[in-house]
Protein backbone atom coordinates (compact mmCIF):
# COMPACT_ATOMS: atom_id res chain seq x y z
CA UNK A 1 -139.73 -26.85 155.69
CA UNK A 2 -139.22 -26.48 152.01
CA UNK A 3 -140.73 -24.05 149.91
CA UNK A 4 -142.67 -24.93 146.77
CA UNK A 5 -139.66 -23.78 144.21
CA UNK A 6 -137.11 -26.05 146.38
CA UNK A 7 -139.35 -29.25 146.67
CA UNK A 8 -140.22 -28.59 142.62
CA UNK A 9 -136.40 -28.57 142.08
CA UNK A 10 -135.44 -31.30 144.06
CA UNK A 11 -138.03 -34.02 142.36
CA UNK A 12 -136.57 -32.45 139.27
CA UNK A 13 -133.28 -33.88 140.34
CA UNK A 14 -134.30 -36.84 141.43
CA UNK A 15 -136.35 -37.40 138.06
CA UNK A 16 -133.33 -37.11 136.09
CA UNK A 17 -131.22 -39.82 138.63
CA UNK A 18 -134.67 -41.75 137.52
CA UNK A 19 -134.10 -41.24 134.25
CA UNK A 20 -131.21 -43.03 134.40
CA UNK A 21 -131.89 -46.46 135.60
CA UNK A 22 -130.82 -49.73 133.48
CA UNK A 23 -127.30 -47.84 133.20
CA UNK A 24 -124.35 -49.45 134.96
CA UNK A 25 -123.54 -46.81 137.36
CA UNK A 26 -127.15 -46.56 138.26
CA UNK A 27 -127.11 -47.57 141.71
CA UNK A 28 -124.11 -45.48 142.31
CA UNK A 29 -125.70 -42.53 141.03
CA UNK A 30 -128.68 -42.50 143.33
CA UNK A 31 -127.25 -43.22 146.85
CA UNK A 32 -124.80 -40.10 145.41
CA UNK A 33 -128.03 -38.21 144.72
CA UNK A 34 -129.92 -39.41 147.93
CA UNK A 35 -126.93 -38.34 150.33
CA UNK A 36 -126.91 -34.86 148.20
CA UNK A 37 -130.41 -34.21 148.21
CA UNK A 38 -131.28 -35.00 151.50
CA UNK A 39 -127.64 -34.17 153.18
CA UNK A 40 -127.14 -37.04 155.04
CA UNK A 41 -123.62 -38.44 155.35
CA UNK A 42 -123.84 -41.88 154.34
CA UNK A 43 -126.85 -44.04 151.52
CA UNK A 44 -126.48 -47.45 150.42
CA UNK A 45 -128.35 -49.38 148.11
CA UNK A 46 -128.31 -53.37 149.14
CA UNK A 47 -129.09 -56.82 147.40
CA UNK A 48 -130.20 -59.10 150.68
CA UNK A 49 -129.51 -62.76 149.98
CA UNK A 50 -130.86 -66.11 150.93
CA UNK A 51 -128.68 -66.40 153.71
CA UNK A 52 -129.80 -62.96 155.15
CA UNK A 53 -126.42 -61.25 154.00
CA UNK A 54 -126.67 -58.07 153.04
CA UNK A 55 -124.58 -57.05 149.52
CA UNK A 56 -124.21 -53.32 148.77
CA UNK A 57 -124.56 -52.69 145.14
CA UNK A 58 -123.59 -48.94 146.41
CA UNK A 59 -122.17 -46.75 149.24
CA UNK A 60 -122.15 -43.51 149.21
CA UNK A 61 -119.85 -42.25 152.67
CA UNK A 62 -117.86 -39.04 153.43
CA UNK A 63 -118.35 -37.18 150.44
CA UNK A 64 -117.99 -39.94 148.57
CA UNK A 65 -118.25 -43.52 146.77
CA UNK A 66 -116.87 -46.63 148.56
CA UNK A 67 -116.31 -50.12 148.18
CA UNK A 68 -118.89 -52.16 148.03
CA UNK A 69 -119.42 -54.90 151.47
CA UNK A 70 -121.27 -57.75 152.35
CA UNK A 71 -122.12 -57.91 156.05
CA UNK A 72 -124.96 -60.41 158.09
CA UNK A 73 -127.79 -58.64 158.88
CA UNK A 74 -128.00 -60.19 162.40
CA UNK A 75 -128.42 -57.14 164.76
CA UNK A 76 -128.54 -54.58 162.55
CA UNK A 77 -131.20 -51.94 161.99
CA UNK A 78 -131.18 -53.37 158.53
CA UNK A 79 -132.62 -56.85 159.49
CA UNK A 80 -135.97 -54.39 160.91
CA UNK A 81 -136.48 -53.03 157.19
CA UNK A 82 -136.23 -56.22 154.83
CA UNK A 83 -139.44 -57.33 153.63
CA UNK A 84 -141.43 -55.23 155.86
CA UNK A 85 -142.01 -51.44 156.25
CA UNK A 86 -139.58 -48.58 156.48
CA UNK A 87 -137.72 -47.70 159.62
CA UNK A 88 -136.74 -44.87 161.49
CA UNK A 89 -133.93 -44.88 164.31
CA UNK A 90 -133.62 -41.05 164.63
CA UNK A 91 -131.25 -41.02 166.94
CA UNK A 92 -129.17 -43.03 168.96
CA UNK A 93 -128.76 -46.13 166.29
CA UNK A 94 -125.41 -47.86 167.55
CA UNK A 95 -126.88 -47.87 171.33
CA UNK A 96 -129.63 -49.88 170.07
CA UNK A 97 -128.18 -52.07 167.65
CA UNK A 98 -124.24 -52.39 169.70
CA UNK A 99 -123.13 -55.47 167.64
CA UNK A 100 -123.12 -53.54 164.41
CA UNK A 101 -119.92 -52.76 163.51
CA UNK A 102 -120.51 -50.86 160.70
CA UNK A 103 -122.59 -48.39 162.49
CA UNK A 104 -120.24 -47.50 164.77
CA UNK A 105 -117.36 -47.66 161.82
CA UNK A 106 -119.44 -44.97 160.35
CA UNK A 107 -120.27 -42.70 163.44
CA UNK A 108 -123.83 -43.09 162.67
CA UNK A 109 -126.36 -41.73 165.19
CA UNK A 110 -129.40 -41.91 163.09
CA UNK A 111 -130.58 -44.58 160.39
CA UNK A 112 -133.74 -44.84 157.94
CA UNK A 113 -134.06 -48.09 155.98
CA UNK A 114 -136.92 -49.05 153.34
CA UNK A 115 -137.33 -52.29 151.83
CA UNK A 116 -137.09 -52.89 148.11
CA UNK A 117 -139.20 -55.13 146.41
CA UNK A 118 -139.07 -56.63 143.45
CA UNK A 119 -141.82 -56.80 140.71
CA UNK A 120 -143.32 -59.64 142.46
CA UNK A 121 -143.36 -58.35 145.11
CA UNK A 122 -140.97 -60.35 146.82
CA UNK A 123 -138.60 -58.88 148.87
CA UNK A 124 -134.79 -58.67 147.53
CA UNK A 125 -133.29 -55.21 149.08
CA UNK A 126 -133.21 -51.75 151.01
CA UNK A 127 -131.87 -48.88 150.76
CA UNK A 128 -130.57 -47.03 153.73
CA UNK A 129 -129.70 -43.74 154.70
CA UNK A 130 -127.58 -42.75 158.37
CA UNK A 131 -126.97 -39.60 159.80
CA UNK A 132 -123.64 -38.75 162.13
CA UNK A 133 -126.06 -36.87 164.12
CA UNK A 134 -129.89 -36.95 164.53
CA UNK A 135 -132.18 -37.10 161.47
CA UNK A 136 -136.23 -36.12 161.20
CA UNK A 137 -137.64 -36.10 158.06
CA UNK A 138 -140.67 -34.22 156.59
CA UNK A 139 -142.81 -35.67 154.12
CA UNK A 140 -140.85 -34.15 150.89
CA UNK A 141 -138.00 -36.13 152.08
CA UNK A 142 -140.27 -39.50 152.96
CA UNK A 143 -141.27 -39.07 149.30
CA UNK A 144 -137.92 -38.87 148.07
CA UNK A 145 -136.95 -42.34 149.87
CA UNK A 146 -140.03 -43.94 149.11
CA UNK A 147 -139.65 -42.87 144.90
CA UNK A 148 -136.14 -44.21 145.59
CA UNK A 149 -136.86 -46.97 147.24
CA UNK A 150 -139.19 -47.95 144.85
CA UNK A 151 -136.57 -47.44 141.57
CA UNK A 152 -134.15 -48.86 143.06
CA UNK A 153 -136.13 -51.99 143.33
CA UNK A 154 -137.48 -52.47 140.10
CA UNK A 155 -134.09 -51.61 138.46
CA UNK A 156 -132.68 -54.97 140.83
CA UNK A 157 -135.67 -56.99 140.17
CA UNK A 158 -134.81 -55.82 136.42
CA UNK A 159 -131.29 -57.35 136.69
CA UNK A 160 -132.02 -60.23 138.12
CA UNK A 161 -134.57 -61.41 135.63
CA UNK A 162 -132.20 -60.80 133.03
CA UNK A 163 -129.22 -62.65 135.42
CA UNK A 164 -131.81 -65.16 135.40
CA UNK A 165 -132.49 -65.39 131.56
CA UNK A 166 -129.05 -65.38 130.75
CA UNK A 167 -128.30 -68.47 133.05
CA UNK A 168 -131.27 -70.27 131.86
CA UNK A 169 -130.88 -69.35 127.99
CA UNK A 170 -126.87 -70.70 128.51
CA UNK A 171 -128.27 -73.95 130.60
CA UNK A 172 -130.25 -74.49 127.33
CA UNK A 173 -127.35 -74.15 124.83
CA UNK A 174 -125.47 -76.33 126.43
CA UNK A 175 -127.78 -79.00 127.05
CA UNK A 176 -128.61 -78.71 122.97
CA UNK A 177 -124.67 -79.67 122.89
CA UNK A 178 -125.20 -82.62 124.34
């Protein structure tokens, strides 16, 4: 349980990650923070495309960043968190999901995944967290992944609409061309 000076300092933290959205590194600064703050040994942040692929936009593993991966959701605790609610394999993860690969690349034994959403609400994301041994969280640390959770999708959404205005504003140049 943490005391009242701990959970004041650790919101302080993650405030200032907060703080520090619409930078490039901004993804890679909060699965950093997430796996600091609530000592877990692997976060990653994920863009989840039409053809249910998963695309990290982050990894944070063993201490430290890695290269980014696209992988099919297909059988993966992942595929239980897009679009829906957050989920909670505490322990036990690559028994119950045995055709992820990455899981059991990783050593993981525990897994929480929340959705992101974009501000449409439309579902474009998660962000997970996974444990090389068990994991139960209290509510500080729900709190933490759902503030998270819910940056990390309105900085995406964020970068999409202005993928998407780009594209469109060039589509309209060169049609002027014509």
């Amino acid at each position: 349980m943490h005391t009242r000076k701990e959970a004041a300092e650790i919101f302080r933290q993650l405030a200032e990650g907060v703080g520090r959205s619409s930078q490039p590194n901004f993804f890679a600064s909060l699965v950093e923070q997430l796996a600091r703050l609530l000592a877990v040994d692997h976060a990653l942040i994920a863009v989840v495309t039409d053809a249910n692929i998963a695309e990290t936009l982050a990894v944070w593993s063993r201490g430290g960043l890695q290269a980014n991966l696209s992988y099919p959701l297909a059988g993966t605790p992942c595929e239980t968190v897009v679009g829906r609610e957050p989920c909670l394999y505490a322990c036990d993860v690559q028994s119950r999901f045995p055709e992820d690969d990455l899981l059991s690349q990783l050593g993981a034994d525990s897994y929480m995944g929340l959705p992101l959403f974009g501000p449409d609400g439309s579902a474009i994301g998660l962000l997970a967290v996974l444990n090389n041994r068990a994991m139960a969280f209290d509510g500080l640390e729900n709190e933490i992944l759902r503030i998270a959770a819910a940056q990390a999708g309105a900085e995406l959404g964020r970068r999409q609409a202005e993928a998407a205005l780009r594209k469109s504003e060039a589509a309209a140049k060169e049609s002027e061309r014509r």
